[in-house]
Protein backbone atom coordinates (compact mmCIF):
# COMPACT_ATOMS: atom_id res chain seq x y z
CA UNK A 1 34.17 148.92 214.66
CA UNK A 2 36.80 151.61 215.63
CA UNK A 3 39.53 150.71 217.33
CA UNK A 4 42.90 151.96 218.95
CA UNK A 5 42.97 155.54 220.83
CA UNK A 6 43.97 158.85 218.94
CA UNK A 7 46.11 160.55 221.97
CA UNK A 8 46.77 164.19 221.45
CA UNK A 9 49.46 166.05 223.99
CA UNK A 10 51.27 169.03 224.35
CA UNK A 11 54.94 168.80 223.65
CA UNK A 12 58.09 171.26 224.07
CA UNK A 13 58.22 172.99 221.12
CA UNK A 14 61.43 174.41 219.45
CA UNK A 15 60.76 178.04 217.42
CA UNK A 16 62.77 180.48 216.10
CA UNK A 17 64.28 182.73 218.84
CA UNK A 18 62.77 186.59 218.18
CA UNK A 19 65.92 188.14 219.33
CA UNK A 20 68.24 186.45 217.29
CA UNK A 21 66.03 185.93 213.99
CA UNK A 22 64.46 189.72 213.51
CA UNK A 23 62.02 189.07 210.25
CA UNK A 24 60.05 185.67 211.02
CA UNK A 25 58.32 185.68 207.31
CA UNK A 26 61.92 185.44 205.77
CA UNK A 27 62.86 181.94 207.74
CA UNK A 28 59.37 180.41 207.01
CA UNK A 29 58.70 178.59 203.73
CA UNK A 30 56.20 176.19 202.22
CA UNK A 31 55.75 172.91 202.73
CA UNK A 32 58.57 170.71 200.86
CA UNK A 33 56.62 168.84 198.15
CA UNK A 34 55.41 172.12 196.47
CA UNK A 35 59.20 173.52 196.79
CA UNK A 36 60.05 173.78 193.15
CA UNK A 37 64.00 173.92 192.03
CA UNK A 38 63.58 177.82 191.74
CA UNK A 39 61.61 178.59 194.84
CA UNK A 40 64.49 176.10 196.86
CA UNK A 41 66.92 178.45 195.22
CA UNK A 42 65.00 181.76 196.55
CA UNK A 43 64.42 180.74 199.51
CA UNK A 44 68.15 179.43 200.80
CA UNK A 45 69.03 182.80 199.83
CA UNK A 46 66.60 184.64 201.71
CA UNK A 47 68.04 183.94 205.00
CA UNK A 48 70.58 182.03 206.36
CA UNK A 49 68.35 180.51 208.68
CA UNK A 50 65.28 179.42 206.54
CA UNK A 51 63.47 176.37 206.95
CA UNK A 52 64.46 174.97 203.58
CA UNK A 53 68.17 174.15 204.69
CA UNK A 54 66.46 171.52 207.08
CA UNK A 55 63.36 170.63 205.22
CA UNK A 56 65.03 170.57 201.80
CA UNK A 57 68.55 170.85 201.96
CA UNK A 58 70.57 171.38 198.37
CA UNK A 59 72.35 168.11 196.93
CA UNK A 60 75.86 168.37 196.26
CA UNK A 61 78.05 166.85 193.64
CA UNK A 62 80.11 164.86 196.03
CA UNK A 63 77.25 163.86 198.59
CA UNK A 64 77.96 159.89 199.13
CA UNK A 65 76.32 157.83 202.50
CA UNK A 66 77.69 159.79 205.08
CA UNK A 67 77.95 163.01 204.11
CA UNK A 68 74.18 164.14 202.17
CA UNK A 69 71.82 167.06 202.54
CA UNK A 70 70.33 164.77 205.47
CA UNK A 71 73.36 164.37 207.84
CA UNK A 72 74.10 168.76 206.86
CA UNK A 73 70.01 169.32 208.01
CA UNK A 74 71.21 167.45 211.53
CA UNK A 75 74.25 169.66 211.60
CA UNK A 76 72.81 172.80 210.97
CA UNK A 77 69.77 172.10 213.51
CA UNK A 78 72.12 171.45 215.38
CA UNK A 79 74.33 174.33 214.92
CA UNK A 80 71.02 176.82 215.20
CA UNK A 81 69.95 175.42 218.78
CA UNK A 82 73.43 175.99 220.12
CA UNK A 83 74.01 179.33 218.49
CA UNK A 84 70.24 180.52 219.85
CA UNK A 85 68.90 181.01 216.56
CA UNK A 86 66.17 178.04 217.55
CA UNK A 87 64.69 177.43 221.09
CA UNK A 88 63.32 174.92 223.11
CA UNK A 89 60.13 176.63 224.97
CA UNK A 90 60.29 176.38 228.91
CA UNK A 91 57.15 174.31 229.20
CA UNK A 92 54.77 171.64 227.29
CA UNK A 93 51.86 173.43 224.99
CA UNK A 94 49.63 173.40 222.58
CA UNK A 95 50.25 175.54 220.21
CA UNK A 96 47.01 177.08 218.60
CA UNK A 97 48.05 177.96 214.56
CA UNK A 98 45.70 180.74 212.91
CA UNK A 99 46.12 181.67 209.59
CA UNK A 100 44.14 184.75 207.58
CA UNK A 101 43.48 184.34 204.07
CA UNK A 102 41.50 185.73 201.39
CA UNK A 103 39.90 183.55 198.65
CA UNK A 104 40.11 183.60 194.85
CA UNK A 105 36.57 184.60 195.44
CA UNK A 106 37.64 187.66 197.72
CA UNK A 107 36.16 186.48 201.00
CA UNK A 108 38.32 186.89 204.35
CA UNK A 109 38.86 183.88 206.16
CA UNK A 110 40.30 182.63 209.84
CA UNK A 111 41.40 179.20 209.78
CA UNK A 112 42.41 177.87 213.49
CA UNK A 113 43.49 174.71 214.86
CA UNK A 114 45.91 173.51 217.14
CA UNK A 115 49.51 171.90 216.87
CA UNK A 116 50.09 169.01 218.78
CA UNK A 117 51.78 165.69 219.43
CA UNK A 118 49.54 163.45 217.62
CA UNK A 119 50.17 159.25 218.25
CA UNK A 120 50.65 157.15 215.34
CA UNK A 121 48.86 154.62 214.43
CA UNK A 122 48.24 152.61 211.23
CA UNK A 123 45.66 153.67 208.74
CA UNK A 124 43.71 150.43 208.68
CA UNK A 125 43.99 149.64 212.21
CA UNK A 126 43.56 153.07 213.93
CA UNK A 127 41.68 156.05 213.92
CA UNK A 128 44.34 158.31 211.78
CA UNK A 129 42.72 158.02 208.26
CA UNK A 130 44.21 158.73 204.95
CA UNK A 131 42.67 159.96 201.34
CA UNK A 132 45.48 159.83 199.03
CA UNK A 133 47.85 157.26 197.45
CA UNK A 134 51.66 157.65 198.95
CA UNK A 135 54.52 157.04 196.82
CA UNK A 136 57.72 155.21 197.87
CA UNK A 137 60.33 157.80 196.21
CA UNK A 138 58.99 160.81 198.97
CA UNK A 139 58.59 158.27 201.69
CA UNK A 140 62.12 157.27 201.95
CA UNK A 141 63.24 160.42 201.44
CA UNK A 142 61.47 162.28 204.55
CA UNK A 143 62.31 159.04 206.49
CA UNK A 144 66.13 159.53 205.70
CA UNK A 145 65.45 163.33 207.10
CA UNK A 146 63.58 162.35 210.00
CA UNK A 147 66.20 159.69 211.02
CA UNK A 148 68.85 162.39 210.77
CA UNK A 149 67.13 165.06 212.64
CA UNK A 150 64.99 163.00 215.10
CA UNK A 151 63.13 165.82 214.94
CA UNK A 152 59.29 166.52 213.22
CA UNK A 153 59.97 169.77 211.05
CA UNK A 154 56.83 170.76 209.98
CA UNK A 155 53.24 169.24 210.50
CA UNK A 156 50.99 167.03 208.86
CA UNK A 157 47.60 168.42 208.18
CA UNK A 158 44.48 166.52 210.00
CA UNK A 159 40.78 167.20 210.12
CA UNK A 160 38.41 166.06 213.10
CA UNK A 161 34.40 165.94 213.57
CA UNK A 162 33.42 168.89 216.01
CA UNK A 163 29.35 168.76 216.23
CA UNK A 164 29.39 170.43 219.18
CA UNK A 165 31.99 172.95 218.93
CA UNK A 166 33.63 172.52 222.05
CA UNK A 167 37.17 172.52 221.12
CA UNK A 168 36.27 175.56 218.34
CA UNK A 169 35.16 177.31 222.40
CA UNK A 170 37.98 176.72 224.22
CA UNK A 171 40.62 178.08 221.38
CA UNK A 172 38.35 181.01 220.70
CA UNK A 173 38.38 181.87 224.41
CA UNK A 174 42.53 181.51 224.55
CA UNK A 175 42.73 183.76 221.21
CA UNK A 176 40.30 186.21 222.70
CA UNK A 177 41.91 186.99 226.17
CA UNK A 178 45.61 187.57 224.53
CA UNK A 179 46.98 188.89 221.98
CA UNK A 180 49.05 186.48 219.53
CA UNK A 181 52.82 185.02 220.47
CA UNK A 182 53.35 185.47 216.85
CA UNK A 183 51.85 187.41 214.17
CA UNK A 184 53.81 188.10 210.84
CA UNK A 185 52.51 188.40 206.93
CA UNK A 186 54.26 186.22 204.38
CA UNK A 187 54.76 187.25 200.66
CA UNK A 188 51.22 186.16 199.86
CA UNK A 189 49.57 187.88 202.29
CA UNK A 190 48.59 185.24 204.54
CA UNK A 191 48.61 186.43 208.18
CA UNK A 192 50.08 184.18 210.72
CA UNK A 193 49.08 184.26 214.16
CA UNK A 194 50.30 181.77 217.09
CA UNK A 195 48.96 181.78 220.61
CA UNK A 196 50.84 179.06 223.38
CA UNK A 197 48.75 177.12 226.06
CA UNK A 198 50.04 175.88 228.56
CA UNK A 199 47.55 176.57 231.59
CA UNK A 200 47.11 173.03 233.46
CA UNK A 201 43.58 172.99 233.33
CA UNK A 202 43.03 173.85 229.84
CA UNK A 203 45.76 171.70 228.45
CA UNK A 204 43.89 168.28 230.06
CA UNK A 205 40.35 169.43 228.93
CA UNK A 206 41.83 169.97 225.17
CA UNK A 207 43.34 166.93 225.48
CA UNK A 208 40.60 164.81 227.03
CA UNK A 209 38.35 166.91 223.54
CA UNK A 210 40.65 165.29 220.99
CA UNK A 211 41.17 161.59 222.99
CA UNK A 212 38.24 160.66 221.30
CA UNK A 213 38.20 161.95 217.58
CA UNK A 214 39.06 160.44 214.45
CA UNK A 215 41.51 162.10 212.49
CA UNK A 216 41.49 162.82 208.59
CA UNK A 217 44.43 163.29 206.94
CA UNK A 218 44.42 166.51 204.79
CA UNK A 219 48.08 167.39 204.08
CA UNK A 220 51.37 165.25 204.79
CA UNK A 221 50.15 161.98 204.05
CA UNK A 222 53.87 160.73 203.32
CA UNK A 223 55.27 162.45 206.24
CA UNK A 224 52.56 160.85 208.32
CA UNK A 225 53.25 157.13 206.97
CA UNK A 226 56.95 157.98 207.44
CA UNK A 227 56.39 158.66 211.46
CA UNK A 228 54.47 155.44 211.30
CA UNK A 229 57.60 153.20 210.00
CA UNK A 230 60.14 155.31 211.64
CA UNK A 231 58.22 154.67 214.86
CA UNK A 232 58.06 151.01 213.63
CA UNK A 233 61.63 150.84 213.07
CA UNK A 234 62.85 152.27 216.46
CA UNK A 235 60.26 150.14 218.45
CA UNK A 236 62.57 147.10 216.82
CA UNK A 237 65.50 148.32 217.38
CA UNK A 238 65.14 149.62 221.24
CA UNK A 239 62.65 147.23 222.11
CA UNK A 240 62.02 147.00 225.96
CA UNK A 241 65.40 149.08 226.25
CA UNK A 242 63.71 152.46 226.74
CA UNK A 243 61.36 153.21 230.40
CA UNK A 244 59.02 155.59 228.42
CA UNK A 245 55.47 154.83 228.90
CA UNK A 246 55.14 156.95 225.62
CA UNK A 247 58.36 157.56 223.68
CA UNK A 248 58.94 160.78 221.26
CA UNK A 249 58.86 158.93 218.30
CA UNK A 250 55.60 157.04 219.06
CA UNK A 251 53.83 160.70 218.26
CA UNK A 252 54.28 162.73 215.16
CA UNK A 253 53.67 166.52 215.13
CA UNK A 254 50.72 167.37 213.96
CA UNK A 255 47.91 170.53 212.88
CA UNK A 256 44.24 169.43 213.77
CA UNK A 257 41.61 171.68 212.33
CA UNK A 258 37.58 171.27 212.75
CA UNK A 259 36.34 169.87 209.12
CA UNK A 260 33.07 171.57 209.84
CA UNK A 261 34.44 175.12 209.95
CA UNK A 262 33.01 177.51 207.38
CA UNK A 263 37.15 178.55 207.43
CA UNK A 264 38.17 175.10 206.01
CA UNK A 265 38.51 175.55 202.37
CA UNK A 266 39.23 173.24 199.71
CA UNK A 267 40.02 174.48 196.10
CA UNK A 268 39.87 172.95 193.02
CA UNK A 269 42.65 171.86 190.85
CA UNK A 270 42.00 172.54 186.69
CA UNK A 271 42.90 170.33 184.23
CA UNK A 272 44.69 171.91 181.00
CA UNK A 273 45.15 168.85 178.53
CA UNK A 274 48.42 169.09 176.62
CA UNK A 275 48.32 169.93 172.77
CA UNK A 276 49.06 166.34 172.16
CA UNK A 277 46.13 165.19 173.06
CA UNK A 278 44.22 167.43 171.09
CA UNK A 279 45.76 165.69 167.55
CA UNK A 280 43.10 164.53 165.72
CA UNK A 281 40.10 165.15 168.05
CA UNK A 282 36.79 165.78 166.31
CA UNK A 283 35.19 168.48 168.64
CA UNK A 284 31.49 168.29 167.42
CA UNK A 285 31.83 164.56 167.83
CA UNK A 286 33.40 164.73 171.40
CA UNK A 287 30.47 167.19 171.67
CA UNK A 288 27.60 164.31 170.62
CA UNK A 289 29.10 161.66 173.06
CA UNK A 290 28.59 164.27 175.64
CA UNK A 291 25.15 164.77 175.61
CA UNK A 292 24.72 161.23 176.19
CA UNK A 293 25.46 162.02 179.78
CA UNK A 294 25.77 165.48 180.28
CA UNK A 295 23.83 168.61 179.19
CA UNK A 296 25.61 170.49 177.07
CA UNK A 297 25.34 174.35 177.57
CA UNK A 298 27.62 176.59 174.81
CA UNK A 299 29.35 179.16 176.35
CA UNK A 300 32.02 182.29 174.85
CA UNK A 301 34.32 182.51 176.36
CA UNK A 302 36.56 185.76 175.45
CA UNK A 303 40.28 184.62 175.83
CA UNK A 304 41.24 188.30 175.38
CA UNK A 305 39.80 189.08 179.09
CA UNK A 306 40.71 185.56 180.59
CA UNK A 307 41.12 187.90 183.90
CA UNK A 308 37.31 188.74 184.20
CA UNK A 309 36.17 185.49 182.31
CA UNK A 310 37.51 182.99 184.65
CA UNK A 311 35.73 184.19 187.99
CA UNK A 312 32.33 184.38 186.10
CA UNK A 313 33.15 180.69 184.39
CA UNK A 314 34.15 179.58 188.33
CA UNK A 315 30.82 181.20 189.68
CA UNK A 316 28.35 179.77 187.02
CA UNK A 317 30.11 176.20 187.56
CA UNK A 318 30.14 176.72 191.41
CA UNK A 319 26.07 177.10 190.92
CA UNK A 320 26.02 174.20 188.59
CA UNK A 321 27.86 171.81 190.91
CA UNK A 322 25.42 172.50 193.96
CA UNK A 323 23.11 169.57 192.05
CA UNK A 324 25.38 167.18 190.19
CA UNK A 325 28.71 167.18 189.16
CA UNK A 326 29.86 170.00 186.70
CA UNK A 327 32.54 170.95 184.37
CA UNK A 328 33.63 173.45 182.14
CA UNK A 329 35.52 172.85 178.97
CA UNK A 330 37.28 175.42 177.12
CA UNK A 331 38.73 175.35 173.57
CA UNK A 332 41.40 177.89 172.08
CA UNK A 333 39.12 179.72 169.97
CA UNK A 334 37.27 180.84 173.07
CA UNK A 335 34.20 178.49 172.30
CA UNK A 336 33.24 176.94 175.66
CA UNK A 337 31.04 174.26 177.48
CA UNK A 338 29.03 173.78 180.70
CA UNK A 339 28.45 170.39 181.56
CA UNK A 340 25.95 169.21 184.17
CA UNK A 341 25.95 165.62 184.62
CA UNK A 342 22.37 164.72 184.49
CA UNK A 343 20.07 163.38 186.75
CA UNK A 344 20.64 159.63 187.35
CA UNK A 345 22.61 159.23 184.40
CA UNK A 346 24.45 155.54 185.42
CA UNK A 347 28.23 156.80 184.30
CA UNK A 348 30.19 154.40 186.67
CA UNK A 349 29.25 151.70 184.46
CA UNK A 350 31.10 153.82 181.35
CA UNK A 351 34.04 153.43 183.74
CA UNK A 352 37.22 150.46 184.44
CA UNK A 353 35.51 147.71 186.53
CA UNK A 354 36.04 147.83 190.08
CA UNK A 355 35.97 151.37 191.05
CA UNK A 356 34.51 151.54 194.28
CA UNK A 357 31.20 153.64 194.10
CA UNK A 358 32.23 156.77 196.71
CA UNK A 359 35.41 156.93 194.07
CA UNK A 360 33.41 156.86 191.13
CA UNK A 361 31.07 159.29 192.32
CA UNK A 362 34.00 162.24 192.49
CA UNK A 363 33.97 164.75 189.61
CA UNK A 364 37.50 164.10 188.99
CA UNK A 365 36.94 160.53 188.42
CA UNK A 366 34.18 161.08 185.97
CA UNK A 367 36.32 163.59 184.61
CA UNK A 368 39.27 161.35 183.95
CA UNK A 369 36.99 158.04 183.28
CA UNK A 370 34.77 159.18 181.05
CA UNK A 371 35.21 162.98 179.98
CA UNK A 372 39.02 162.72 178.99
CA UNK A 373 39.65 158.96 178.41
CA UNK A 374 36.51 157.81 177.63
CA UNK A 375 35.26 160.42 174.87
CA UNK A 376 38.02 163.06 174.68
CA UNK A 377 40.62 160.33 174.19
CA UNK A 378 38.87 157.47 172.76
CA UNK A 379 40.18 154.87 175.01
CA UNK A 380 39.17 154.00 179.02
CA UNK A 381 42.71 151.88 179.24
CA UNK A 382 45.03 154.64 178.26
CA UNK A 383 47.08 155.67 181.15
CA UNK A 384 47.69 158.96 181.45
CA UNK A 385 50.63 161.06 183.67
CA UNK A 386 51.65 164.71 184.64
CA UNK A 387 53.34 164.84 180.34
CA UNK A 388 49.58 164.62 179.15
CA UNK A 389 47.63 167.05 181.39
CA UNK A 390 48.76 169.90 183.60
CA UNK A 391 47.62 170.57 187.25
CA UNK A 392 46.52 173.97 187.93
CA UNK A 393 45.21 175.60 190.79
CA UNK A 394 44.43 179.46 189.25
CA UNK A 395 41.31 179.35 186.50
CA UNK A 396 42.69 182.31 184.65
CA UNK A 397 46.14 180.97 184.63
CA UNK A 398 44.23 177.92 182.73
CA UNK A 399 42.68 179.92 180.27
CA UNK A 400 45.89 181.89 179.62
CA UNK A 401 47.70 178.39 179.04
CA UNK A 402 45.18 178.18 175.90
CA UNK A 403 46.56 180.79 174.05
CA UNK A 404 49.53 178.71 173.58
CA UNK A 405 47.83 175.91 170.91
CA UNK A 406 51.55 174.56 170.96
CA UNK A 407 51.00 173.62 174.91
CA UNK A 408 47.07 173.54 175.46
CA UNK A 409 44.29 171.91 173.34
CA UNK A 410 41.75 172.35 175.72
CA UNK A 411 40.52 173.25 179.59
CA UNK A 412 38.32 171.50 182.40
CA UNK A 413 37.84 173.85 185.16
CA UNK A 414 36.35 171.68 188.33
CA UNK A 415 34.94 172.46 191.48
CA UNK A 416 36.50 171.08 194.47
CA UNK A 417 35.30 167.63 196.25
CA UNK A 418 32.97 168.21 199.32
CA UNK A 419 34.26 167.55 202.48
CA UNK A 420 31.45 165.11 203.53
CA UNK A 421 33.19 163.36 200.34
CA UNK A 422 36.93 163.33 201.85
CA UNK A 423 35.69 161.92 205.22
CA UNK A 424 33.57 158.88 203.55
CA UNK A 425 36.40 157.91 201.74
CA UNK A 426 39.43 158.14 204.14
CA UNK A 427 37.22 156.24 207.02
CA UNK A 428 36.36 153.75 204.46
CA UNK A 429 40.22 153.26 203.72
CA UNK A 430 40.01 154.20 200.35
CA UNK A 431 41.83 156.84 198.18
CA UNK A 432 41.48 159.50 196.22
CA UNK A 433 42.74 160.00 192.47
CA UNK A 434 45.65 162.48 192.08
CA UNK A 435 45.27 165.46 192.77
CA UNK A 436 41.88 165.47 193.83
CA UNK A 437 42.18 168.12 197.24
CA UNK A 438 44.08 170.98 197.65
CA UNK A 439 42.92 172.24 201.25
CA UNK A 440 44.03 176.18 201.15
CA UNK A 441 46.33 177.90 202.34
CA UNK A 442 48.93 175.53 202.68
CA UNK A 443 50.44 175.18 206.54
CA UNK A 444 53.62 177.39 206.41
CA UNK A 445 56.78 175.59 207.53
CA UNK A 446 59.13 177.13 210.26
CA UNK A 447 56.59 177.95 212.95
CA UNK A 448 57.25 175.47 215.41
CA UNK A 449 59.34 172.17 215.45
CA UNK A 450 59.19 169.11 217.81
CA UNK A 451 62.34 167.75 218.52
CA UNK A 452 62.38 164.12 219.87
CA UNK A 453 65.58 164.82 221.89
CA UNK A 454 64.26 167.67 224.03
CA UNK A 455 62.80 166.06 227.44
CA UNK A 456 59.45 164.76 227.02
């Protein structure tokens, strides 16, 4: 039984002001988790008014409780509205967010959606479902920023059922009649496009669309459970104290994409196992424990032209994986495997007890289960972390980790999860291993903010 109501609105956004910030694609950056130490480097020297100083702020040697990279982020968001650098838009809107990408496989693609004022609610309770597991370390974190700021500084990612395409009309018919707000290219040659509405009219009917909808969460699953507590938190502390019918921090900002959109792309993330793991592995005898399951197609793989050999090892794996679940396992010495899973083979029994079946069904779970642990590895119990097997997103940059035998001892390129998949899961309140999605591109950060202190 569903429960709750899912209330989308149009807030004031705050963006960077045009005349005082000339090059828009030099203040943007990603989103924080996939900042490394290097990239948070580059990027606080790219501009003086990037993102990253209030998303990601640098640590200093003599931070303490009151003085942190939190209470600088609410200074310098401060300092930025009163200097002009950021602005607070005249009216409420929704903001529709297009991106332009090109795949690994070289197709053009328009991703749109909208960004919005999304109300909280909690997972089990609502209709705001998660996929993945959250862990404590980045919740408290973003929920020290977010305390400090009292403002949302970039979105969560969310996915909603569109059958009849009437939201996908009414945000092709705003794109269509004006050009974009916003339009810049960042450094991987994403286009990004933003178009304001803010007609009376078309504002309600978009709202009255989403009022509906359940949401799936795609992206920001900590930042999303962090709106829910800080919400939480300040609902204590003011308690009847505020008049609001619907205070700021009851609604988290928030991107909302159709999950039936040819545009919506998930990738898959490779698995390179570490050369530690390859000690004492009998490959011929991994190779016999295989076929139990799986059949077992040799492939050669030429490591010398891993530029050319990944996209063919992607396509014939892409074509495998359209009638069970597929892998492909590479060795060093080039020599390489296709394995289809086959038909009605019972593997969730080779796996721990008390995996639920729409888990044990993913490819990555098989993979990890039974491939790696199970037969690769020897033993079901072993747990595994990030030491043991790399996460990769490129194929080639897989194969190239290979020619390091003092790093790699061996490949499983994947295909992504389906998206029917991710919705069955997050409505049935379960989660996904790690790293199972990556939907792509990533959202960029920096394109509009939603500050909790403008009037609302």
């Amino acid at each position: 039984m569903q429960t709750g109501m899912a209330r989308v609105l149009p807030f004031v956004g705050t963006r960077y002001n045009p005349k005082a910030v000339e090059n828009l694609a030099s203040v943007m950056a990603p989103p924080y988790d996939v900042i490394s130490p290097e990239m948070q480097e580059a990027l606080h020297e790219r501009d003086p008014h990037n993102i990253v100083r209030l998303i990601l702020g640098k640590e200093l040697a003599d931070d303490d409780e009151y003085n942190n990279k939190y209470q600088r982020a609410a200074s310098i968001l401060k300092e930025w509205k009163s200097s002009g650098a950021l602005i607070d838009d005249p009216c409420k809107n929704f903001y529709i967010y297009q991106q332009e990408f090109r795949t690994p496989d070289g197709k053009t693609r328009v991703r749109t959606g909208v960004l919005a004022a999304l109300k909280v609610d909690r997972h089990d309770k609502g209709r705001i479902h998660g996929h993945e597991h959250t862990f404590e370390g980045p919740k408290a974190d973003r929920l020290k920023l977010l305390r400090s700021t009292r403002c949302n500084l970039s979105p969560i990612f969310c996915l909603f059922s569109d059958p009849a395409r009437e939201i996908d009309a009414l945000l092709k018919t705003a794109t269509e009649k004006e050009p974009p707000r916003i339009e810049f290219t960042d450094g991987d040659k994403i286009v990004h496009r933003l178009w304001l509405l803010s007609n009376g009219a078309k504002v309600k009917n978009l709202s009255d669309l989403f009022q509906n909808k359940d949401f799936v969460i795609a992206d920001g699953h900590h930042r999303y459970e962090t709106a829910v507590q800080y919400c939480e938190e300040t609902l204590r502390r003011e308690g009847n104290k505020t008049r609001e019918k619907c205070p700021p921090y009851t609604y988290t900002l928030a991107f909302l994409t159709d999950c039936e959109s040819d545009d919506l792309v998930i990738l898959p993330t490779h698995r390179v196992l570490s050369a530690e793991l390859g000690e004492g592995v009998d490959h011929a005898e991994v190779l016999e424990d295989l076929e139990a399951f799986f059949d077992v197609e040799p492939l050669r793989v030429n490591m010398k032209k891993t530029r050319s050999e990944a996209p063919a090892l992607v396509a014939k794996l892409e074509e495998a994986g359209r009638t069970s679940s597929a892998f492909a396992m590479v060795l060093p010495d080039g020599k390489g495997y296709l394995l289809r899973l086959k038909q009605g083979a019972a593997i969730a029994d080779e796996m721990r007890p008390g995996i639920p079946a729409p888990i044990a069904l993913l490819d990555v779970s098989i993979l990890h289960e039974y491939v790696i642990s199970g037969v690769w590895i020897g033993n079901p119990e072993i747990e595994l972390d990030d030491t043991d097997i790399y996460y990769v997103k490129d194929a080639c940059e897989a194969l190239d980790m290979l020619k390091a035998p003092q790093r790699a001892c061996a490949v499983f390129l994947m295909n992504p999860p389906r998206m029917e998949q991710v919705r069955e899961i997050a409505t049935q309140n379960l989660r996904m291993p790690h790293k199972t999605t990556y939907f792509y591109p990533k959202l960029i950060t920096g394109m509009v903010l939603r500050d909790h202190t403008v009037a609302w």
